[in-house]
Each structure stands twice: as C-alpha cells, then as structure tokens.
PDB file of N, CA and C in Angstrom:
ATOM      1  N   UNK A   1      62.314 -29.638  26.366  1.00  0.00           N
ATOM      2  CA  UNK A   1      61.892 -28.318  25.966  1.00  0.00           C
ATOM      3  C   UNK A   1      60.398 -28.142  26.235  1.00  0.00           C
ATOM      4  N   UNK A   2      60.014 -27.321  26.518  1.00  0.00           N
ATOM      5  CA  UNK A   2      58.701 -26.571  27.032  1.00  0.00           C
ATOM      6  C   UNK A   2      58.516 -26.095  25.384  1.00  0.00           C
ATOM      7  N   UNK A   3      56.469 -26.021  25.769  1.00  0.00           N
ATOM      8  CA  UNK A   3      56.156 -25.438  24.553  1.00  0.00           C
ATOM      9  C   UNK A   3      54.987 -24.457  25.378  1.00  0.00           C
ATOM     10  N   UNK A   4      55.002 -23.039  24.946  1.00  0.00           N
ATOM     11  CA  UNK A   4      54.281 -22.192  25.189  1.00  0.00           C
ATOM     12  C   UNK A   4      53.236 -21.700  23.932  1.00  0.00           C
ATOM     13  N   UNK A   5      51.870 -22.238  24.421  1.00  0.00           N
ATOM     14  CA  UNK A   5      51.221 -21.123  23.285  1.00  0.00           C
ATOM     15  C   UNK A   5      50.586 -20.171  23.560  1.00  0.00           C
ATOM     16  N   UNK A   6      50.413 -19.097  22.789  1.00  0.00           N
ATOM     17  CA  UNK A   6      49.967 -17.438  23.066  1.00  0.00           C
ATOM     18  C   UNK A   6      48.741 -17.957  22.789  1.00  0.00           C
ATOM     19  N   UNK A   7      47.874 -17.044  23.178  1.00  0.00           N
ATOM     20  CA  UNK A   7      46.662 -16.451  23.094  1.00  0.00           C
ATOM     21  C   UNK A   7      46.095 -16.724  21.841  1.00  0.00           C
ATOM     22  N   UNK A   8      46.593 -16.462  20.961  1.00  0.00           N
ATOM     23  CA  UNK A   8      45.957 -16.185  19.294  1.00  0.00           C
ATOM     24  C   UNK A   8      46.309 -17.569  18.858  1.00  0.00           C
ATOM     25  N   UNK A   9      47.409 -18.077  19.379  1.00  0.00           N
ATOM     26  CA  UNK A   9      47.589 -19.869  18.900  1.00  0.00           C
ATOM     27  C   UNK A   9      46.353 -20.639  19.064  1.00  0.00           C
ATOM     28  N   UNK A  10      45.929 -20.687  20.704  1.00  0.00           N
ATOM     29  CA  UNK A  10      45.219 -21.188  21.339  1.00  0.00           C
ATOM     30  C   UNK A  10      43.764 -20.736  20.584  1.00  0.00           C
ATOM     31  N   UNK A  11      43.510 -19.629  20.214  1.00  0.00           N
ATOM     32  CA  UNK A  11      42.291 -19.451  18.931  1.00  0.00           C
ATOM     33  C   UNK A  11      42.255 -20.319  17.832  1.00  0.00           C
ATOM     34  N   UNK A  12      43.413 -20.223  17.244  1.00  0.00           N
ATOM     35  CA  UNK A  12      43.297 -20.618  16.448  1.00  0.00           C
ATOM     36  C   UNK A  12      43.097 -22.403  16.093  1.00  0.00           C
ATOM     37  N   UNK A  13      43.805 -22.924  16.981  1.00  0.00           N
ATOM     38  CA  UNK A  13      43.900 -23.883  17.264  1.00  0.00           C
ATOM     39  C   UNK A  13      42.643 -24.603  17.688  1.00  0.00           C
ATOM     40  N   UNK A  14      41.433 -23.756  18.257  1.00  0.00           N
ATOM     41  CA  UNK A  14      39.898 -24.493  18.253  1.00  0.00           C
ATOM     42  C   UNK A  14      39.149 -24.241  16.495  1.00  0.00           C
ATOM     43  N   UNK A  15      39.471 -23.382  16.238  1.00  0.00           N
ATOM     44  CA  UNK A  15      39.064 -22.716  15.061  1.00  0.00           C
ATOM     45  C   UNK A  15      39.017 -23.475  13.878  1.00  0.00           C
ATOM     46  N   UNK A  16      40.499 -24.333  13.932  1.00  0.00           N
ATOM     47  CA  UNK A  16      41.544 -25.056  12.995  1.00  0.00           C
ATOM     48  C   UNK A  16      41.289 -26.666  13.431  1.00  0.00           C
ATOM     49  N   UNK A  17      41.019 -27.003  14.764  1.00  0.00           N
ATOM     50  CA  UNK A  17      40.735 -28.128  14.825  1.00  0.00           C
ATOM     51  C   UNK A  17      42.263 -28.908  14.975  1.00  0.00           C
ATOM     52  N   UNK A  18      43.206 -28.258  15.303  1.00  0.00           N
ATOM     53  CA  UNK A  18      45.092 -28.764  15.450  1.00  0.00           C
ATOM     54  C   UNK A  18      44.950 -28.860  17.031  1.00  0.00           C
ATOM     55  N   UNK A  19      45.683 -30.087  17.278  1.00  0.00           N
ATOM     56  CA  UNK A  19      45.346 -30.231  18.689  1.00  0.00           C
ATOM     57  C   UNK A  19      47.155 -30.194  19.196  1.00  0.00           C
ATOM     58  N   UNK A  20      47.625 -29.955  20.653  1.00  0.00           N
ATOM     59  CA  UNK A  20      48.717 -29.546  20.580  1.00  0.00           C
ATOM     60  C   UNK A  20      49.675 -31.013  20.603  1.00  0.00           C
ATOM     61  N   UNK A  21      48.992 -32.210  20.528  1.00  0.00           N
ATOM     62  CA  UNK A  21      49.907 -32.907  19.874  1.00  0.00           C
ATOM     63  C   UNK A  21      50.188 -33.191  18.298  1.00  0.00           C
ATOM     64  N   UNK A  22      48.975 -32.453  18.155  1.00  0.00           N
ATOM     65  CA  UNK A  22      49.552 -31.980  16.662  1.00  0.00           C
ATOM     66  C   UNK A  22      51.071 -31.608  16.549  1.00  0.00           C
ATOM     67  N   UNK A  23      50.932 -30.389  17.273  1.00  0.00           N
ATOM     68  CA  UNK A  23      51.893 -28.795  17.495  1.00  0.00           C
ATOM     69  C   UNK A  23      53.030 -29.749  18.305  1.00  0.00           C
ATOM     70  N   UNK A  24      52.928 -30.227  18.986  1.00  0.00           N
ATOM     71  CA  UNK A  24      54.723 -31.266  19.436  1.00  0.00           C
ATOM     72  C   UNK A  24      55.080 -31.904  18.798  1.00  0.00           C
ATOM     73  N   UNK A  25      54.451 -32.922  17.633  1.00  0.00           N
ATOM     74  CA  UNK A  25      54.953 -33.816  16.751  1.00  0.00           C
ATOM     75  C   UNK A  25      55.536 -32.708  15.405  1.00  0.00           C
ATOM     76  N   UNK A  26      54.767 -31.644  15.450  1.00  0.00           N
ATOM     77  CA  UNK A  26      55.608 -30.531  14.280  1.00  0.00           C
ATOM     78  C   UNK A  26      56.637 -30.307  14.667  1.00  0.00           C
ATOM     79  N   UNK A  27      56.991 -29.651  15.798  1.00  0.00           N
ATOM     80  CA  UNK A  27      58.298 -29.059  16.426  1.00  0.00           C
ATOM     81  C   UNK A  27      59.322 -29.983  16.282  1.00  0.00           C
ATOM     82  N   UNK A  28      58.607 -31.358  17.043  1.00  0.00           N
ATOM     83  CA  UNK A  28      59.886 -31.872  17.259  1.00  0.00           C
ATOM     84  C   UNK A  28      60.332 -33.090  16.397  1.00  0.00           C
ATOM     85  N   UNK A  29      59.308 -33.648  15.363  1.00  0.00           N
ATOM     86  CA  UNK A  29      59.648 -34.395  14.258  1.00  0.00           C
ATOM     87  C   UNK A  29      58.968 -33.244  12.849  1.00  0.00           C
ATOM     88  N   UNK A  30      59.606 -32.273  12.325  1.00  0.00           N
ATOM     89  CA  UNK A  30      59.132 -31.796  11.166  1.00  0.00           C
ATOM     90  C   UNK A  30      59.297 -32.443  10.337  1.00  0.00           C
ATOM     91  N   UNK A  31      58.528 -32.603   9.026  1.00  0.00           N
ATOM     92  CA  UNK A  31      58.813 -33.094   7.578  1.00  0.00           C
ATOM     93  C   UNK A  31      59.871 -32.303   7.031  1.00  0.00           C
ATOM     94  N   UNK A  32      59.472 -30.667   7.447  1.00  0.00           N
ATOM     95  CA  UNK A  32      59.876 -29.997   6.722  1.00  0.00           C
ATOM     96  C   UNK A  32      60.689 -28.815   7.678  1.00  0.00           C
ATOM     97  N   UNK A  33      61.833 -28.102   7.670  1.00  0.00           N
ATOM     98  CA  UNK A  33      61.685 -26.442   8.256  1.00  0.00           C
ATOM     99  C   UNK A  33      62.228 -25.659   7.669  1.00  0.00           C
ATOM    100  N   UNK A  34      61.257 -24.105   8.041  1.00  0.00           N
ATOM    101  CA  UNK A  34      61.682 -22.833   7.655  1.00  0.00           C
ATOM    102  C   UNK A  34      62.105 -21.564   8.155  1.00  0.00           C
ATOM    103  N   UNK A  35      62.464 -20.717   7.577  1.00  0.00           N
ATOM    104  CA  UNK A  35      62.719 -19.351   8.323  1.00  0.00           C
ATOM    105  C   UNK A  35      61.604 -18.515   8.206  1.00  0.00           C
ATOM    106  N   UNK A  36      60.659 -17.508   8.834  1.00  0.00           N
ATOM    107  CA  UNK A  36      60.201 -16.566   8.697  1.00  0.00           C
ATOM    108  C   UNK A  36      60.567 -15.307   9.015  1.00  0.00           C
ATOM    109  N   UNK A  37      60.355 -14.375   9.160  1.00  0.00           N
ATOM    110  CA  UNK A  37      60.495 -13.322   9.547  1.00  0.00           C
ATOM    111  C   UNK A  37      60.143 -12.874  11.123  1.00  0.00           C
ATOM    112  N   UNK A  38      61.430 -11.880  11.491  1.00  0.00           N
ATOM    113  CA  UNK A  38      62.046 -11.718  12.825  1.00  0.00           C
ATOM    114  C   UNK A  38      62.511 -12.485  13.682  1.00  0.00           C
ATOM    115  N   UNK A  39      63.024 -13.891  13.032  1.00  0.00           N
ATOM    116  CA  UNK A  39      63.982 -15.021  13.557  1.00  0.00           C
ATOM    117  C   UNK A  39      63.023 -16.153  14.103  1.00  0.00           C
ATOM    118  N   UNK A  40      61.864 -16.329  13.275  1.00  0.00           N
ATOM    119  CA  UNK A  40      61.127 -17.660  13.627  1.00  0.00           C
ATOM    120  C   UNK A  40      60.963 -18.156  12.784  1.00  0.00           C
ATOM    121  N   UNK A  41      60.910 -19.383  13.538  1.00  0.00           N
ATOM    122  CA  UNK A  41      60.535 -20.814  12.860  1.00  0.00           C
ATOM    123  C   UNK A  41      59.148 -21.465  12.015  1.00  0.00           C
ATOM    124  N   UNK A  42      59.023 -22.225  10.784  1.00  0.00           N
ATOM    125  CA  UNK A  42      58.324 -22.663  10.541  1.00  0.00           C
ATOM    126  C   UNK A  42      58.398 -24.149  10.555  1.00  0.00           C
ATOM    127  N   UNK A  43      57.430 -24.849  11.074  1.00  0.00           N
ATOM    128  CA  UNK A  43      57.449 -26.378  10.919  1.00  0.00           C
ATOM    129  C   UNK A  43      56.645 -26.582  10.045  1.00  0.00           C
ATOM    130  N   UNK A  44      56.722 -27.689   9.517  1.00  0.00           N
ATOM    131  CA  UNK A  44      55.730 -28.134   8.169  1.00  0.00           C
ATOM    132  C   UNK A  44      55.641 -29.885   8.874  1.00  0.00           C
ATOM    133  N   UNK A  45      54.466 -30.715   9.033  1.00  0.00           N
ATOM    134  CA  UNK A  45      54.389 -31.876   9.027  1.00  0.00           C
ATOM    135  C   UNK A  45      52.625 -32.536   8.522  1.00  0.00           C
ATOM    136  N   UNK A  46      53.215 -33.293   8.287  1.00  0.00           N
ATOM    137  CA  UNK A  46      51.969 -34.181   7.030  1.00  0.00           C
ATOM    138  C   UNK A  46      50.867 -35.088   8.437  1.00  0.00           C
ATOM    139  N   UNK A  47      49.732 -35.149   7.995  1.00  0.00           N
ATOM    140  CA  UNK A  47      49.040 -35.664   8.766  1.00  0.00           C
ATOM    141  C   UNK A  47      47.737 -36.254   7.968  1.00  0.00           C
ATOM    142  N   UNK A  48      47.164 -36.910   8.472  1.00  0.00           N
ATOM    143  CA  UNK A  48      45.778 -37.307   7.380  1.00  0.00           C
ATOM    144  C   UNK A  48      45.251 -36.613   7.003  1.00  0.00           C
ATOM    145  N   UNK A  49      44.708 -35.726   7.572  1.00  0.00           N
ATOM    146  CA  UNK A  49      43.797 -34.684   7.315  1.00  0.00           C
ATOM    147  C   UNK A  49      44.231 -33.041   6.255  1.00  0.00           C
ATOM    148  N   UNK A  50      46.105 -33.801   6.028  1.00  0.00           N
ATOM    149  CA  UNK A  50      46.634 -32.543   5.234  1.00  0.00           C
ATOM    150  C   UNK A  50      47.841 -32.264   6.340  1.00  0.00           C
ATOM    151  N   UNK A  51      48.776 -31.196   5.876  1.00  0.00           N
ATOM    152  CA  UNK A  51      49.684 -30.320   6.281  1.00  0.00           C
ATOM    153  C   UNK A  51      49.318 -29.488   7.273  1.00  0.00           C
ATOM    154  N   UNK A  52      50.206 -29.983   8.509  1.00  0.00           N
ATOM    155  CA  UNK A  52      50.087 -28.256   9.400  1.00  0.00           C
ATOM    156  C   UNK A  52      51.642 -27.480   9.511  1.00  0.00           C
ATOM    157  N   UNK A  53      51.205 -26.016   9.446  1.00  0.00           N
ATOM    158  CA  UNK A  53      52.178 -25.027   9.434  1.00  0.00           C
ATOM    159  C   UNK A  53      52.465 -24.679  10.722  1.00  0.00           C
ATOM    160  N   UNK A  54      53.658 -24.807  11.337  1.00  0.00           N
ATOM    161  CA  UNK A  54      53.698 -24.164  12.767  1.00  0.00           C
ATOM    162  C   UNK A  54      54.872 -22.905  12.575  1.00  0.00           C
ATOM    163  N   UNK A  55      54.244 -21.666  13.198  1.00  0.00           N
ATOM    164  CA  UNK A  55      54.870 -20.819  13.042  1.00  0.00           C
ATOM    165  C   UNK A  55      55.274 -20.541  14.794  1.00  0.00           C
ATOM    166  N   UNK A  56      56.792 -20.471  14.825  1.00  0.00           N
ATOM    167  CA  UNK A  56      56.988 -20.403  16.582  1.00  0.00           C
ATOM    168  C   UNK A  56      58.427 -19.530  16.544  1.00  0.00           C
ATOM    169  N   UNK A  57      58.885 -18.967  17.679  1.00  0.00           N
ATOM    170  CA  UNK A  57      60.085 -18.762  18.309  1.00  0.00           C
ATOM    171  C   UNK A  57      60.663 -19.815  19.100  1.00  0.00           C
ATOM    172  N   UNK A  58      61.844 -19.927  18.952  1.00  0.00           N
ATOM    173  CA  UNK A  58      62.975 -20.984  19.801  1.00  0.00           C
ATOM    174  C   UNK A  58      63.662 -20.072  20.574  1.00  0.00           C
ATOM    175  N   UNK A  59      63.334 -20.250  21.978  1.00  0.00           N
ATOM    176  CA  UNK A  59      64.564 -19.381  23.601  1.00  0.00           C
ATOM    177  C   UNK A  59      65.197 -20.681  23.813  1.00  0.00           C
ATOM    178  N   UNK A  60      65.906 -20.043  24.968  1.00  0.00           N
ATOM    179  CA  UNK A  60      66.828 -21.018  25.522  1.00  0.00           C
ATOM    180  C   UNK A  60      66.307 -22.611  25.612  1.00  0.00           C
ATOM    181  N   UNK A  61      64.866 -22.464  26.897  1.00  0.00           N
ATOM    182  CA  UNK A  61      64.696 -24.014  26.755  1.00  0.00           C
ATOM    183  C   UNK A  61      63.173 -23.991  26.315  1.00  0.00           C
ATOM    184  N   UNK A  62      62.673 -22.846  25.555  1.00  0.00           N
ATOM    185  CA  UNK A  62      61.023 -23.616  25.386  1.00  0.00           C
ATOM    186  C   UNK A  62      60.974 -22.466  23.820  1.00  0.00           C
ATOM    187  N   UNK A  63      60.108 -23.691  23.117  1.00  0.00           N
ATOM    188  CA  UNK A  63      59.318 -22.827  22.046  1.00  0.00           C
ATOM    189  C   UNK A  63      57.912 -21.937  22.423  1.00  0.00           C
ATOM    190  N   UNK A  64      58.067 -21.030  21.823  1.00  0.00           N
ATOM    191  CA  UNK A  64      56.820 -20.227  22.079  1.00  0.00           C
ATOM    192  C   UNK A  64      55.612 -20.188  20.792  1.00  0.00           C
ATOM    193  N   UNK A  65      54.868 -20.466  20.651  1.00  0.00           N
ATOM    194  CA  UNK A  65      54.127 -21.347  19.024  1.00  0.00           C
ATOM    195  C   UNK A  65      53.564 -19.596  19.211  1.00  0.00           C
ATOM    196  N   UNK A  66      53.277 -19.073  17.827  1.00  0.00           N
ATOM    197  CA  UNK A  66      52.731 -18.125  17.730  1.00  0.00           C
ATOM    198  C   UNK A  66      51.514 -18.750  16.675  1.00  0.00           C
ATOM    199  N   UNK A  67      51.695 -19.544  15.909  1.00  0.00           N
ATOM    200  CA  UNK A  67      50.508 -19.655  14.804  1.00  0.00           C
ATOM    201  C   UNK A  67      50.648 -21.286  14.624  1.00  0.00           C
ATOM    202  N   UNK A  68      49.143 -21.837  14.432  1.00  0.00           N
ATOM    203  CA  UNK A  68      48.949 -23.140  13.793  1.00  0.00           C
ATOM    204  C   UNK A  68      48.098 -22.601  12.732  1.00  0.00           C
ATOM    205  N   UNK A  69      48.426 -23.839  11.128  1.00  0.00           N
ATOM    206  CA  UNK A  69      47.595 -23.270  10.477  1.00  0.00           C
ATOM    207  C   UNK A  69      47.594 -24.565   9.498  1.00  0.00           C
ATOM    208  N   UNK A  70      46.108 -25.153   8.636  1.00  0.00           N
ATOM    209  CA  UNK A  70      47.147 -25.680   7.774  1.00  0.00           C
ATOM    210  C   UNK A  70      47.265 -24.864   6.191  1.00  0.00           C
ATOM    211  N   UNK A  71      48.419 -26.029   5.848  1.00  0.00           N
ATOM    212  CA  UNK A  71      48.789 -25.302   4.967  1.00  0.00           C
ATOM    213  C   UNK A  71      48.247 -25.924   3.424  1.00  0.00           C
ATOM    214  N   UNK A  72      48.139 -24.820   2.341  1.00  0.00           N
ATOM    215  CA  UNK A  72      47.488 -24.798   1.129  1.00  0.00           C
ATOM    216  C   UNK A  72      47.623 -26.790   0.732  1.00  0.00           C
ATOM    217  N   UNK A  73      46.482 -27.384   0.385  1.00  0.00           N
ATOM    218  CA  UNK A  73      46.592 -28.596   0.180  1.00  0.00           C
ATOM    219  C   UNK A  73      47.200 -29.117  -0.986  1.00  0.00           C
ATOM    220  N   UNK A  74      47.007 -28.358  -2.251  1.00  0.00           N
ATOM    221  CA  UNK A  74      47.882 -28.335  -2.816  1.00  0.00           C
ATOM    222  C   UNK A  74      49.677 -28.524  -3.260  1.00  0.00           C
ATOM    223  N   UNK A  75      49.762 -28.365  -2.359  1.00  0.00           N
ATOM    224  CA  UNK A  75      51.749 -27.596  -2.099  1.00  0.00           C
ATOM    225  C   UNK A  75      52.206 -28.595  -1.625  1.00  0.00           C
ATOM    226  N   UNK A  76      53.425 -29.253  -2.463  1.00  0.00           N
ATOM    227  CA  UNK A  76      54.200 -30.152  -1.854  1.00  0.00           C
ATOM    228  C   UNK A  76      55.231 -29.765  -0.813  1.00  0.00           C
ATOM    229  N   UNK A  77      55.382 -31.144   0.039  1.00  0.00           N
ATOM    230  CA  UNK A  77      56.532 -30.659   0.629  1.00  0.00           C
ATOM    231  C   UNK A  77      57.648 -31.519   0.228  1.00  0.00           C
TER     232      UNK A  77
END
C-alpha cells in the first residue's frame, strides 16, 4: 500500500516534528483504531515522545494521511 500525504499533513508534520515513519508504523501497526467523520480513519500509536493521532482515508491500494497530530498526553489508550 502507498501512502499519500496532502499538503496540510506535510505542514503539519514539520510543525509537529512526526516524521513519516512515524505515519507508516501508525497505519500499519496501530495501538489503537478509529472512525471519524466522512469515512476516515484514525490511528493511535505510542512512541517515546507520547501518542500520535493519524487521521487518513483508505482507497483501493494507498492511504491518503490528511492529519498528524499528537494526541492529549494525558488520555489513555
């Protein structure tokens, strides 16, 4: 599977300091997954530095990552 990131990922992602093997080890080993809204995906996976949130669409053969983020440090998974 192919992974595509948009524009605003790729922001965020210098911003955030998530590097995209961050963003492949979410996809494709999550701790955690969710549903969001308009039929995408959330990944949740643990890392030293804390939790990252991957928010993406699944097509036929590639994810398309719309958001890296992490998530509240607090919050179990």
């Amino acid at each position: 599977m192919k992974i595509y990131l948009t524009k605003h990922t790729k922001e965020r992602m210098a911003l955030r300091k998530i590097t995209k093997d961050m963003i492949k080890s979410s996809i494709f080993a999550p701790d955690e997954v969710g549903y969001g809204y308009f039929g995408r995906s959330i990944a949740f996976k643990k890392f030293r530095n804390g939790v990252v949130k991957i928010i993406y669409l699944k097509e036929k053969d590639k994810h398309i990552i719309i958001s890296a983020i992490w998530h509240k440090k607090n919050k179990k998974l």
